[in-house]
Protein backbone atom coordinates (compact mmCIF):
# COMPACT_ATOMS: atom_id res chain seq x y z
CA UNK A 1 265.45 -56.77 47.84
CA UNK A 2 265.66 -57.14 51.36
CA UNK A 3 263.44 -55.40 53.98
CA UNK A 4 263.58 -54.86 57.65
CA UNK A 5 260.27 -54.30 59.66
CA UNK A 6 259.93 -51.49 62.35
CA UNK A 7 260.50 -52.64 66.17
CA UNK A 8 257.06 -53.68 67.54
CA UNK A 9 255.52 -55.41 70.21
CA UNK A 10 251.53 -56.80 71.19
CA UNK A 11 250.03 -54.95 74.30
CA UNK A 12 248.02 -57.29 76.54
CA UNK A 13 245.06 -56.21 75.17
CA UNK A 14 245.86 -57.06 71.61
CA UNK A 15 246.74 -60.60 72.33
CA UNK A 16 243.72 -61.32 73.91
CA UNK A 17 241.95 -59.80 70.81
CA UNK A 18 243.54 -61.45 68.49
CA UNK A 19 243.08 -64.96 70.66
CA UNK A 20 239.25 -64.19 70.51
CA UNK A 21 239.27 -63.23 66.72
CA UNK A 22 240.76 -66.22 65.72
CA UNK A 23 238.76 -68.19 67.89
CA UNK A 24 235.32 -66.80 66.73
CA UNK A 25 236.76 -67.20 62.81
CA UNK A 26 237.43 -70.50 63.37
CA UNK A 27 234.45 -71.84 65.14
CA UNK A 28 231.70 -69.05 63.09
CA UNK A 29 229.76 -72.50 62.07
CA UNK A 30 229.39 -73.98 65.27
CA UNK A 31 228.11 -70.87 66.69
CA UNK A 32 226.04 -70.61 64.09
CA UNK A 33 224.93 -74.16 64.52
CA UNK A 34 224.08 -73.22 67.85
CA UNK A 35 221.78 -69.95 67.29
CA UNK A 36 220.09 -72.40 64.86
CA UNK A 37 219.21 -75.25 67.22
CA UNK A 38 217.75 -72.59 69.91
CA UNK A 39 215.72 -71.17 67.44
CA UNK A 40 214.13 -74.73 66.46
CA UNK A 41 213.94 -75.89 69.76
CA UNK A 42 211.52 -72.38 70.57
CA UNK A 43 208.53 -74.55 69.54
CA UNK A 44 209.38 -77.28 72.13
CA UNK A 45 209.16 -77.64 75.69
CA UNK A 46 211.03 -74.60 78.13
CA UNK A 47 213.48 -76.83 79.89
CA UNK A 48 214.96 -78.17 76.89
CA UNK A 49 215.70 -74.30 75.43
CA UNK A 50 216.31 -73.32 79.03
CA UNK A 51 219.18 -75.36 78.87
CA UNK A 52 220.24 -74.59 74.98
CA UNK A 53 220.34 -70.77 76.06
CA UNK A 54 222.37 -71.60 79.36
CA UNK A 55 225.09 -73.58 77.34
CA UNK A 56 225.08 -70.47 74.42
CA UNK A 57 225.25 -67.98 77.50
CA UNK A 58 228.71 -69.69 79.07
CA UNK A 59 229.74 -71.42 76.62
CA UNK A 60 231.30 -68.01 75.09
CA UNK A 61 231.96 -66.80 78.23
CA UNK A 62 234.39 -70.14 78.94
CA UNK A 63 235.76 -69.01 75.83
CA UNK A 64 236.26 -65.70 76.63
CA UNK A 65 237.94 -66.52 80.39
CA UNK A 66 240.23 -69.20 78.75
CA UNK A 67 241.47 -66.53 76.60
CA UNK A 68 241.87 -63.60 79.39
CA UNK A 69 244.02 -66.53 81.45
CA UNK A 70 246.61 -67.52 78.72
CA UNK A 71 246.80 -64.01 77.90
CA UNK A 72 247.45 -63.09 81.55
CA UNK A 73 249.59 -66.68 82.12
CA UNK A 74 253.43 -66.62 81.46
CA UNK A 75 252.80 -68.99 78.36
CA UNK A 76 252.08 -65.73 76.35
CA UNK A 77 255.29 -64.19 77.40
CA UNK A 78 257.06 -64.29 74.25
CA UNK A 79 253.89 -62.55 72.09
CA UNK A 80 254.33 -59.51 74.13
CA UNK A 81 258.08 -59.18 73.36
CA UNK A 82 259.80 -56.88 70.84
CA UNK A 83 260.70 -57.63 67.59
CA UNK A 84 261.55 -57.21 63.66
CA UNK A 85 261.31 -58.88 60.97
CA UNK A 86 264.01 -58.95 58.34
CA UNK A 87 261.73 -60.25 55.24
CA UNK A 88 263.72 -61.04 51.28
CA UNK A 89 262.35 -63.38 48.56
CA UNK A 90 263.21 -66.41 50.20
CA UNK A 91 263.12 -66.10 54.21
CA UNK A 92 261.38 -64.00 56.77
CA UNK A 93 264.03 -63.80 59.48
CA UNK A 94 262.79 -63.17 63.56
CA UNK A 95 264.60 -60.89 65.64
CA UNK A 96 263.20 -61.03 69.40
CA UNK A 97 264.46 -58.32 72.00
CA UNK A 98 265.92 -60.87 74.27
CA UNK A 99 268.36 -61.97 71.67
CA UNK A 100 266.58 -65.21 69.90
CA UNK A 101 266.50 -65.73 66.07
CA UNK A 102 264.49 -67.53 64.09
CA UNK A 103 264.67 -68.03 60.45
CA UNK A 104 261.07 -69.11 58.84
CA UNK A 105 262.14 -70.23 54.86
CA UNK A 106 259.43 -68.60 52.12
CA UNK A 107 258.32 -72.09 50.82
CA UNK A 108 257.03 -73.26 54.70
CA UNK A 109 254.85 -70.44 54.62
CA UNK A 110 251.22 -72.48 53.99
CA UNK A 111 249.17 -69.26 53.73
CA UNK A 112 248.71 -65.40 55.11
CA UNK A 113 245.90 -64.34 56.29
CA UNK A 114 245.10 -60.69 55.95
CA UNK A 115 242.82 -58.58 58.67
CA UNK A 116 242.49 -55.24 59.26
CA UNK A 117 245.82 -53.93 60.36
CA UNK A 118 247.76 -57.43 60.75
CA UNK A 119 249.09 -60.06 58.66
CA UNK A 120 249.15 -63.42 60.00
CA UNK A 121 251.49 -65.97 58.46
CA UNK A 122 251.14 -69.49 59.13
CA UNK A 123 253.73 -71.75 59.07
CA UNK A 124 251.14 -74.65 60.08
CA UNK A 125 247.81 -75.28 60.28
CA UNK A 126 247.44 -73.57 64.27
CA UNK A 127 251.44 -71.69 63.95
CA UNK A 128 251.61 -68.18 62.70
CA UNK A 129 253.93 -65.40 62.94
CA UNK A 130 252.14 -61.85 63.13
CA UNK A 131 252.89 -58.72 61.51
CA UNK A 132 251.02 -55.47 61.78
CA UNK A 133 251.06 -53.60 58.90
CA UNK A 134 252.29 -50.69 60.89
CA UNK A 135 255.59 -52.47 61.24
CA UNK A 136 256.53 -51.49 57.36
CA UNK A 137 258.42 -48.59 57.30
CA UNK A 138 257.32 -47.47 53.91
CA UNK A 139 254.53 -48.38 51.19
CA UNK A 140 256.98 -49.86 48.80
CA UNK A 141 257.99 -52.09 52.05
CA UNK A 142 254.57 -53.40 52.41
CA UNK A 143 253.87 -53.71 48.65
CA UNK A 144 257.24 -55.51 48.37
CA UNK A 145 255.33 -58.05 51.21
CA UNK A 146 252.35 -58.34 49.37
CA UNK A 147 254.17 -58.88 46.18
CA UNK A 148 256.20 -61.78 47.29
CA UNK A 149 253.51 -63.93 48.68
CA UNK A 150 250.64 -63.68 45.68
CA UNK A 151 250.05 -67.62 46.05
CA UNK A 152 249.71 -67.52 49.71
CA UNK A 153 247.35 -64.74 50.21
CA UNK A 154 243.80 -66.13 50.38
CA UNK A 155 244.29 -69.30 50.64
């Protein structure tokens, strides 16, 4: 069976979403990590959490800017244009609106990570492809997706 995705692009908006999202995901214990060390450091003397609540104040903000830049830069070009997916048991094939192909083989796929209305499929550890589930044109589309990568899916 042999499947072709809907024509879709990312707004903007989305790609900066989606930068943060993965960004946050990634780095949940080190924020974390941080929240904790603030609280401990309550008992001790002001400078000292002055300073820890400074760096936890900008330090998401830095994160936030460098994301709004890339997403406004002409790096992030290529996210923004339109495309479809041409997906069978053994290759998920790229079609960009300014003519490139790419051809991404089943067994390079190293896992797919679900969230709420996009599939991400990496390729390496920091490469993905994304889908949007809207981008199946029917149920048995998707299901025929979700079907053909069982071992990737939560991993």
């Amino acid at each position: 069976m042999e499947i072709v995705t809907n024509t879709f692009s990312l707004s903007k908006k989305e790609i900066f979403h989606l930068q943060v999202l993965l960004y946050l995901r990634s780095r949940k214990w080190l924020i974390i990590a941080l929240l904790a060390v603030i609280l401990i450091s309550m008992s001790r003397s002001y400078f000292s959490t002055a300073l820890l609540l400074a760096f936890v104040i900008l330090y998401p903000l830095a994160i936030v800017w460098q994301c709004w830049s890339y997403t406004k830069s002409i790096y992030s070009h290529i996210f923004s244009l339109e495309r479809y997916f041409t997906i069978n048991e053994s290759q998920i094939s790229i079609h960009l609106s300014d003519g490139s192909n790419s051809v991404i083989m089943i067994h390079h796929v190293r896992k797919v990570m679900e969230l709420n209305s996009i599939y991400l499929v990496y390729i390496s550890k920091n490469q993905f492809i994304h889908i949007p589930k809207t981008a199946f044109a029917t149920e048995l589309d998707l299901a025929f997706f979700q079907q053909m990568m069982p071992s990737h899916l939560g991993r």
